[in-house]
C-alpha atoms as a PDB file:
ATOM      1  CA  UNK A   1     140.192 115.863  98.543  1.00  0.00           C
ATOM      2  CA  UNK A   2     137.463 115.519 101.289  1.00  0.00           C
ATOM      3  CA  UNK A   3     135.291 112.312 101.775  1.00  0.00           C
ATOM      4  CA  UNK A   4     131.980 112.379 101.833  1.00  0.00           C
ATOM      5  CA  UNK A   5     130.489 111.651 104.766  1.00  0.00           C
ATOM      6  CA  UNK A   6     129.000 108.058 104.777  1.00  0.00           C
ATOM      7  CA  UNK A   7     125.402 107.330 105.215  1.00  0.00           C
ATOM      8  CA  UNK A   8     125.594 105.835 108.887  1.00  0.00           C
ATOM      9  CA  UNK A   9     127.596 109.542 109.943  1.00  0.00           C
ATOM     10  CA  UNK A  10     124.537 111.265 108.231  1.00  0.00           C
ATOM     11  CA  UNK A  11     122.174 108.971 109.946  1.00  0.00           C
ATOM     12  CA  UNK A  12     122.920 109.658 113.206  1.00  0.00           C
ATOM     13  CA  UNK A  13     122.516 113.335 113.778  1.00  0.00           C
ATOM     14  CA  UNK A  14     119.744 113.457 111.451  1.00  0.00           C
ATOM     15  CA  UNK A  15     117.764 110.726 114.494  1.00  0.00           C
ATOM     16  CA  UNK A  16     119.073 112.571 117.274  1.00  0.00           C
ATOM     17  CA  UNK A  17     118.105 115.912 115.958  1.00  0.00           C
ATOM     18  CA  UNK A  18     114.475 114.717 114.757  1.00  0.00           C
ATOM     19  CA  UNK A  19     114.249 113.487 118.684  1.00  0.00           C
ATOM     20  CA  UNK A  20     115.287 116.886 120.211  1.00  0.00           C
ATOM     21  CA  UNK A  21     112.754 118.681 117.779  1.00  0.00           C
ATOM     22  CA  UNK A  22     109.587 116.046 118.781  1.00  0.00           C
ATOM     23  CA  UNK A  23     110.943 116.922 122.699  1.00  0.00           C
ATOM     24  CA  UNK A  24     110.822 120.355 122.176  1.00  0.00           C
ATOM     25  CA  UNK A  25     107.159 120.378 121.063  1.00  0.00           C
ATOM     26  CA  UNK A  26     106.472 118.110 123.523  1.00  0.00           C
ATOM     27  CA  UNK A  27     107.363 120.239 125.704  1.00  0.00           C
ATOM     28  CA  UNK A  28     105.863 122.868 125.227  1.00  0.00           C
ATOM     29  CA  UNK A  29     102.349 121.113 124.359  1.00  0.00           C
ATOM     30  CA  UNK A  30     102.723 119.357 128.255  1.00  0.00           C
ATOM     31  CA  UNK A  31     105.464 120.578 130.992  1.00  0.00           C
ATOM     32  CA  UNK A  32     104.761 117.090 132.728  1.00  0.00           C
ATOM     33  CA  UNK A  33     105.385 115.007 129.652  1.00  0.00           C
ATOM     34  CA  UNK A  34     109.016 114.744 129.769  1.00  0.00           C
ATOM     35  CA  UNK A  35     109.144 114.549 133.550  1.00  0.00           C
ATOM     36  CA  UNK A  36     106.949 111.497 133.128  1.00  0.00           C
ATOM     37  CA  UNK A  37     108.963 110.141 130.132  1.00  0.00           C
ATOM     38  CA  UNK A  38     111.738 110.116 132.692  1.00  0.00           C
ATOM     39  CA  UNK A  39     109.755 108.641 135.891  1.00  0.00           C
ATOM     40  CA  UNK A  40     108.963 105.554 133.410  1.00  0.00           C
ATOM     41  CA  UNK A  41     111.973 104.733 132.519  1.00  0.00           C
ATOM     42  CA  UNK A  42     113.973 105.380 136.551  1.00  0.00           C
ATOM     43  CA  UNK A  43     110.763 103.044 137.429  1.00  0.00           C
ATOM     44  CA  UNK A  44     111.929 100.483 135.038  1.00  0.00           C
ATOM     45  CA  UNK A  45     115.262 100.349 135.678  1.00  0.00           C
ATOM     46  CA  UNK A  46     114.393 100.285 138.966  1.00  0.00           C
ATOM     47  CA  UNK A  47     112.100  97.321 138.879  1.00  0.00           C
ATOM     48  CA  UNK A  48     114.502  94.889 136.745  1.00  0.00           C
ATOM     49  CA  UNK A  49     117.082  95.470 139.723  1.00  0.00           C
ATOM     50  CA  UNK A  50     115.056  94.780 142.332  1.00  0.00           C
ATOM     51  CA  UNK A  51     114.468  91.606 140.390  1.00  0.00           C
ATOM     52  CA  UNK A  52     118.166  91.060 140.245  1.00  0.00           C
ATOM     53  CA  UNK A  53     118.709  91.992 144.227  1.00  0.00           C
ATOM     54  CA  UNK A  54     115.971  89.097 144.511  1.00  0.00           C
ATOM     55  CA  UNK A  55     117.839  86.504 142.595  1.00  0.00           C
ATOM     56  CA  UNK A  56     121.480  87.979 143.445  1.00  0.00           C
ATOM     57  CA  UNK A  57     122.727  88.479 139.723  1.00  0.00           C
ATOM     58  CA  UNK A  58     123.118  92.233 139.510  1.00  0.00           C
ATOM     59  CA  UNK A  59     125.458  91.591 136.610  1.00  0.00           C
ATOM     60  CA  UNK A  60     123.052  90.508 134.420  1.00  0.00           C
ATOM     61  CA  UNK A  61     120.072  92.270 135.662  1.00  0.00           C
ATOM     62  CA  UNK A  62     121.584  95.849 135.545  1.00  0.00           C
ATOM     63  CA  UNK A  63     122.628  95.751 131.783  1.00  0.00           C
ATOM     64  CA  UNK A  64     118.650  94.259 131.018  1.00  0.00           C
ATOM     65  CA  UNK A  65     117.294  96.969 133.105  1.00  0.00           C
ATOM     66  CA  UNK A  66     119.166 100.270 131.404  1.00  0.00           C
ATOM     67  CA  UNK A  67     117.837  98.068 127.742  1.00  0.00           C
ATOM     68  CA  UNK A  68     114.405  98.081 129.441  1.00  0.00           C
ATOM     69  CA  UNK A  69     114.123 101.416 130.720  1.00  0.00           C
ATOM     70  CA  UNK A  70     115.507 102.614 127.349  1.00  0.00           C
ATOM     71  CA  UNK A  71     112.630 101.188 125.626  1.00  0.00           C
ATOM     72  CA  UNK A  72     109.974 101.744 128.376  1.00  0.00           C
ATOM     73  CA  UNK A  73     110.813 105.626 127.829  1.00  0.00           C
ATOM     74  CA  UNK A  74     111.068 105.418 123.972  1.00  0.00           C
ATOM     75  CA  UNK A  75     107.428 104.058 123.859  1.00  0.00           C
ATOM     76  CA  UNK A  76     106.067 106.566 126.594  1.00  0.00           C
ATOM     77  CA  UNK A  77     108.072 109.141 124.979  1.00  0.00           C
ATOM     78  CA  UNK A  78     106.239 108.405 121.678  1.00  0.00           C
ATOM     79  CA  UNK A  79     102.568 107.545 122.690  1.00  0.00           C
ATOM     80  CA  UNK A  80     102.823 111.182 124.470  1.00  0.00           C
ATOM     81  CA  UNK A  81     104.447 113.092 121.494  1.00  0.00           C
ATOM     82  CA  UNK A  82     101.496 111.115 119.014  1.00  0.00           C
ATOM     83  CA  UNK A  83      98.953 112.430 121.426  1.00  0.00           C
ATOM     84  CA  UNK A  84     100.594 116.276 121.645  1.00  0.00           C
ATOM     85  CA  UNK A  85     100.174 115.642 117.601  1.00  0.00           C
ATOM     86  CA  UNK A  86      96.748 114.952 117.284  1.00  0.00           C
ATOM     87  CA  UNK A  87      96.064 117.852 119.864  1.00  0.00           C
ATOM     88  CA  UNK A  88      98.053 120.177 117.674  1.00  0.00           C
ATOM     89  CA  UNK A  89      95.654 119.274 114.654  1.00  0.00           C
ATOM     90  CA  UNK A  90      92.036 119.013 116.401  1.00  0.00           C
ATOM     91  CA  UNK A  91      89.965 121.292 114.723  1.00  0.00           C
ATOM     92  CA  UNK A  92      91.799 122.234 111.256  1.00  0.00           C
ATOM     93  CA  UNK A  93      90.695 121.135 108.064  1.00  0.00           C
ATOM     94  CA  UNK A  94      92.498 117.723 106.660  1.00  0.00           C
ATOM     95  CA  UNK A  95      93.051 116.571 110.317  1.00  0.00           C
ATOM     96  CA  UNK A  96      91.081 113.683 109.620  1.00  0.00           C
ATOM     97  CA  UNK A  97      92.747 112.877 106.184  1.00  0.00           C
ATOM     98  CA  UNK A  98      96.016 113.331 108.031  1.00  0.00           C
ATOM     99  CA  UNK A  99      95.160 110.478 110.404  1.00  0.00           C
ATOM    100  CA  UNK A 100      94.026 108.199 108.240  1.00  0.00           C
ATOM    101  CA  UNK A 101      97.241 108.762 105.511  1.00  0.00           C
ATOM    102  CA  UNK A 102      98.978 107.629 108.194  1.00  0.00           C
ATOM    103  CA  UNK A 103      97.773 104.574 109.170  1.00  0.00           C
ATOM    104  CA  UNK A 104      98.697 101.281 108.976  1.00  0.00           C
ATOM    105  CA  UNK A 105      97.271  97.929 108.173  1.00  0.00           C
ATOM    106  CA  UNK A 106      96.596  97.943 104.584  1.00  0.00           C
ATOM    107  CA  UNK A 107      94.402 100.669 103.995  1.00  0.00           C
ATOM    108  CA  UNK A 108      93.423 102.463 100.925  1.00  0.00           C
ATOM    109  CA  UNK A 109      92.365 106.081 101.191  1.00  0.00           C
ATOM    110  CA  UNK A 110      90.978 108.317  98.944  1.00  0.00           C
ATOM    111  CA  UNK A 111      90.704 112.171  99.746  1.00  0.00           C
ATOM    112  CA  UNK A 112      87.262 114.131  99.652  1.00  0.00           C
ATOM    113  CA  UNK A 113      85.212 111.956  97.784  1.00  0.00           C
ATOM    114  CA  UNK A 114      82.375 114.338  98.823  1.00  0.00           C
ATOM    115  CA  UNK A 115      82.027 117.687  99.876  1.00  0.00           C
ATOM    116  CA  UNK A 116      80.508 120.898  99.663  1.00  0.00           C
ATOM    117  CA  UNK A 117      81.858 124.671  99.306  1.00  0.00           C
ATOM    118  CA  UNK A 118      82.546 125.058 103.338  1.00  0.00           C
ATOM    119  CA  UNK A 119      84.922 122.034 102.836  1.00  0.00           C
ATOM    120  CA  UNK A 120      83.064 119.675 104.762  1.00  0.00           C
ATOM    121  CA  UNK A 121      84.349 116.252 103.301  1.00  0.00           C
ATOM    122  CA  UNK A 122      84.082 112.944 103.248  1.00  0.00           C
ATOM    123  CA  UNK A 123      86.879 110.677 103.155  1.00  0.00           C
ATOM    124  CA  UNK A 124      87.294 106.901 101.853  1.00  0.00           C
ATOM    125  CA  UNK A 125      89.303 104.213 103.296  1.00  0.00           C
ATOM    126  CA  UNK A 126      89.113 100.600 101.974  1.00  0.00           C
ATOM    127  CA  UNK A 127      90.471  97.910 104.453  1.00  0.00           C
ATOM    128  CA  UNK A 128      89.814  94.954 106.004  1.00  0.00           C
ATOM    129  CA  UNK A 129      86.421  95.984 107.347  1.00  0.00           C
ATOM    130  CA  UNK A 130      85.464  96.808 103.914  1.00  0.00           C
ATOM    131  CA  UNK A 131      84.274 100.565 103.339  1.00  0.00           C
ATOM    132  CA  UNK A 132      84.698 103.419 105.895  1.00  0.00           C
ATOM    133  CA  UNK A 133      83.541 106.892 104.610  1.00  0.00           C
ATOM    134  CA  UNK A 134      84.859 108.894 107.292  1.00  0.00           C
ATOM    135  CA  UNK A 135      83.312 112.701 107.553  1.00  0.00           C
ATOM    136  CA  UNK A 136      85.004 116.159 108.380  1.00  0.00           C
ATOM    137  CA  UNK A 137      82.570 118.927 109.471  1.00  0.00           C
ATOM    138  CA  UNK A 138      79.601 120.248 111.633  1.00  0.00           C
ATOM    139  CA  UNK A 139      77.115 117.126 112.115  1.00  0.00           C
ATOM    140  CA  UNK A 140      74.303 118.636 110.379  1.00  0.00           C
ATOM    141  CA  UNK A 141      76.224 119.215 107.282  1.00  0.00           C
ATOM    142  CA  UNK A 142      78.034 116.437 106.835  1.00  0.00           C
ATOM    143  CA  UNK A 143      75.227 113.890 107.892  1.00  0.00           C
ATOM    144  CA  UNK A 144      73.381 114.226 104.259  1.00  0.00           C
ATOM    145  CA  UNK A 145      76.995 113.919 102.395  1.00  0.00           C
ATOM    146  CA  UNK A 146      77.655 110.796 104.200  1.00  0.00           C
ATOM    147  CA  UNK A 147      74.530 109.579 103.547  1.00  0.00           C
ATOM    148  CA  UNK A 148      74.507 110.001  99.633  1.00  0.00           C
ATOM    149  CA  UNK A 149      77.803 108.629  99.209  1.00  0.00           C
ATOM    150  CA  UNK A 150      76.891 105.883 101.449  1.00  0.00           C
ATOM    151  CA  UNK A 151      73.985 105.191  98.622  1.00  0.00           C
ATOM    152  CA  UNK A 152      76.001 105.878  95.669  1.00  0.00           C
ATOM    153  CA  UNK A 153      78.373 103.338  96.707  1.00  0.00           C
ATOM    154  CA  UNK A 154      75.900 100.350  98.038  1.00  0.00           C
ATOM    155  CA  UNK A 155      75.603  99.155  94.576  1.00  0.00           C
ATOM    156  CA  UNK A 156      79.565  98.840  93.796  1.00  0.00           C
ATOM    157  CA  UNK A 157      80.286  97.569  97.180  1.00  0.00           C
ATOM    158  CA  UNK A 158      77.241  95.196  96.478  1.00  0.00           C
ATOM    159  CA  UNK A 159      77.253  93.008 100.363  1.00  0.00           C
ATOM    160  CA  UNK A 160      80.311  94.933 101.486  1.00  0.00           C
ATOM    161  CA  UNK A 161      79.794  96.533 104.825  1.00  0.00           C
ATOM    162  CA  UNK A 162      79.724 100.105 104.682  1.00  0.00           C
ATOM    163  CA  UNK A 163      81.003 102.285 107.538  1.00  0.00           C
ATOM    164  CA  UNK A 164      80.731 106.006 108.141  1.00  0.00           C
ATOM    165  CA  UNK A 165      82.564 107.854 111.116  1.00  0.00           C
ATOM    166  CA  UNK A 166      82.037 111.605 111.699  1.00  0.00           C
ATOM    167  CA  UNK A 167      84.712 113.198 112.927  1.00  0.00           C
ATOM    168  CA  UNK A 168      84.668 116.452 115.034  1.00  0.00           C
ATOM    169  CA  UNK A 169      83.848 117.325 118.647  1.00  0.00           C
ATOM    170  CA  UNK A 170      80.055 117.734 118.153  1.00  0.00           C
ATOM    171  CA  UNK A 171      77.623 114.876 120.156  1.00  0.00           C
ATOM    172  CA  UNK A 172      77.844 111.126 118.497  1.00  0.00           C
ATOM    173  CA  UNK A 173      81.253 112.195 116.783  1.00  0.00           C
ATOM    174  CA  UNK A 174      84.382 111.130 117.196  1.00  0.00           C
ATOM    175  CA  UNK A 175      87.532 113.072 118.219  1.00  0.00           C
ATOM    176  CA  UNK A 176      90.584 112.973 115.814  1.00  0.00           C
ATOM    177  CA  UNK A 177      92.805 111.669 118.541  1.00  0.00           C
ATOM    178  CA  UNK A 178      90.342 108.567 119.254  1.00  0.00           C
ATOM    179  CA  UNK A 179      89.757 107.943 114.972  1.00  0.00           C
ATOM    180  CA  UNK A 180      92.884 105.500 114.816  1.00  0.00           C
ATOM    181  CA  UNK A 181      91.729 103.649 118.117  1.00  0.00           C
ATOM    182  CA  UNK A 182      88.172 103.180 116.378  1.00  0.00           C
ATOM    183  CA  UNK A 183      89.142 102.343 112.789  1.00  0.00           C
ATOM    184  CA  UNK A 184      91.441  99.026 114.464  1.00  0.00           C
ATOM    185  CA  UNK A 185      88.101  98.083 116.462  1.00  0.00           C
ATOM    186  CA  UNK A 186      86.487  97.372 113.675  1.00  0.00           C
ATOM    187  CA  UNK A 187      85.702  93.528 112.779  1.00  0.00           C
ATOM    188  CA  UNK A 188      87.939  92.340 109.920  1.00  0.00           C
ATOM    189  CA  UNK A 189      85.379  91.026 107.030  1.00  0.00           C
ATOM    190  CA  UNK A 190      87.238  90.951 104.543  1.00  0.00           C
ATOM    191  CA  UNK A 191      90.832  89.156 103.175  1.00  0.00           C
ATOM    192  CA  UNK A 192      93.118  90.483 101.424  1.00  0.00           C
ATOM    193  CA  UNK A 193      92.183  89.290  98.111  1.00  0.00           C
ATOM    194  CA  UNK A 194      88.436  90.613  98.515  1.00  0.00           C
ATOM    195  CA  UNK A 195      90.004  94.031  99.659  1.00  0.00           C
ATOM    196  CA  UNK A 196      92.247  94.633  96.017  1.00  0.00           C
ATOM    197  CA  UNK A 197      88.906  93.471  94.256  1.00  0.00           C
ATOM    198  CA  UNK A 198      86.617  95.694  95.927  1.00  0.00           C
ATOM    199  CA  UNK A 199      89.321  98.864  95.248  1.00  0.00           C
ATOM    200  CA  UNK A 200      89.421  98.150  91.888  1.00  0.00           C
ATOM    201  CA  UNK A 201      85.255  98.606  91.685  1.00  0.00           C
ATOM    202  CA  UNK A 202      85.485 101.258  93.862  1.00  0.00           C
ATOM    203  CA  UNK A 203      88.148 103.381  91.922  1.00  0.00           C
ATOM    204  CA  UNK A 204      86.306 102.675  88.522  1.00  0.00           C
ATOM    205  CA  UNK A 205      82.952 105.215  89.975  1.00  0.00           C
ATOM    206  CA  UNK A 206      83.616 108.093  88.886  1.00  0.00           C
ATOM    207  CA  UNK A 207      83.637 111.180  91.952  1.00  0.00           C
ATOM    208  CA  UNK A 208      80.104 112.334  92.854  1.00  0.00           C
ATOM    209  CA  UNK A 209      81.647 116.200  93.049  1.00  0.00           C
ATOM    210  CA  UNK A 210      84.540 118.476  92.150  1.00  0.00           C
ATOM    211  CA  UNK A 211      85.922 120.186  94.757  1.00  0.00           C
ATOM    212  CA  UNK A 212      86.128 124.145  95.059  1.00  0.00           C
ATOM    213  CA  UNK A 213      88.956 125.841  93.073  1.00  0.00           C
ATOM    214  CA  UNK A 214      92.090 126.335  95.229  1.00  0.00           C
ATOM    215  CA  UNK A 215      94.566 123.332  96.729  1.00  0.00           C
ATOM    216  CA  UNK A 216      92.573 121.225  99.482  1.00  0.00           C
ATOM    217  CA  UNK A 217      93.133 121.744 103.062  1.00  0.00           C
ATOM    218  CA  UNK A 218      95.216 119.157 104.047  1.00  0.00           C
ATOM    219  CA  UNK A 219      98.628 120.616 104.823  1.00  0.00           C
ATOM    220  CA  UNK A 220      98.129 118.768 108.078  1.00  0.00           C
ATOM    221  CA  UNK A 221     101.312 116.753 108.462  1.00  0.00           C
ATOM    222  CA  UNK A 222     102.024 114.240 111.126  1.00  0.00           C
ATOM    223  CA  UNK A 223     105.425 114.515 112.294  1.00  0.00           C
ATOM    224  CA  UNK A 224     107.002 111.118 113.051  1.00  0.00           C
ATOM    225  CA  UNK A 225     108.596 110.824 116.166  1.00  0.00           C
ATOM    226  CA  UNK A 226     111.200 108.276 116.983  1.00  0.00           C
ATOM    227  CA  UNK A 227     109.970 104.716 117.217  1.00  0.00           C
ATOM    228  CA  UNK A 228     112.132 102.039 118.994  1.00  0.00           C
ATOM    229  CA  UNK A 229     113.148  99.174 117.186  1.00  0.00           C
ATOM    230  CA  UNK A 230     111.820  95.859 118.311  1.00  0.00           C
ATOM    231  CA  UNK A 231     113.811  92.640 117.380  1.00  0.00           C
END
């Protein structure tokens, strides 16, 4: 009778498989990516043993510079395989949504909480700033959407701050690969406890529209790429 295989053996190639995938993309999203994956990491390595020529202890340097260079690469490796990502979804509907499912920090999102029938939306996230409505679509159609749910909400949010972020590539917005960046700029106003309190107002209004018949566009998904683990 055959053993199953345990969950370490199915672990494994699962990881490594998920990593060739990511470096196939990346590849073909940016020749030079890999290339420079692999420059970061030789220059590494080769840094942490000129430190060890300098203090003559080889031994201990080389082993610290191949754990260096491993990790120098992993994070280069990933930073350029996020930004191949967010190139790959520029433009399509949900991109926006698909950013801000997958961010961390604490966040609460709700999808299209406005919108209109050329699925222009607005999106809510409820974090430590307090409220950002964050905006999908053309900037002279999704300026007036912001700007009513910005007023339906002033009342629940009462001396909340209330943010609102357009995202697209017209003038004054922001690009879907710089959203992330911009939502972690933003001052921290509120703690934890004042967050919960202000969801549970903010989920009790009920939705200013119903979306147009059909499943919403947001079969965006951001692949994960490997992350290195960091003791």
């Amino acid at each position: 009778m055959s053993k199953k295989p345990t969950d370490g053996a199915q672990e494994r190639p699962g990881r490594f498989k998920q990593i060739r995938m990511v470096a196939q993309l990346l590849r073909k999203a940016d020749p030079k990516a890999l290339p420079i994956v692999f420059a970061s990491a030789i220059g590494a390595l080769v840094v942490v043993i000129l430190i060890g020529l300098v203090f003559g202890q080889l031994w201990f340097f080389i082993p610290m510079g191949v754990l260096v260079a491993l990790a120098v690469g992993m994070i280069v490796f990933g930073q350029l395989a996020q930004r191949a990502q967010y190139k790959a979804i520029a433009g399509q509907p949900g991109a926006a949504l698909a950013i801000l499912q997958n961010m961390r920090g604490g966040w609460t999102i709700t999808e299209a909480v406005s919108g209109n029938r050329n699925l222009d939306m607005v999106h809510r996230a409820v974090g430590r700033p307090g409220v950002v409505l964050v905006s999908e679509g053309p900037r002279n159609r999704v300026g007036p959407l912001l700007g009513a749910e910005k007023k339906r909400l002033s009342r629940a949010a009462q001396q909340v701050p209330i943010y609102d972020v357009q995202v697209g590539d017209d003038e004054g917005q922001i690009p879907v690969d710089k959203l992330q960046r911009h939502l972690m700029k933003l001052p921290r106003n509120l703690k934890k406890p004042q967050v919960a309190e202000l969801n549970d107002r903010l989920q009790a209004l009920p939705r200013s529209m119903q979306m147009p018949k059909g499943p919403i566009p947001k079969g965006v998904k951001m692949p994960k790429g490997p992350k290195p683990k960091m003791r």
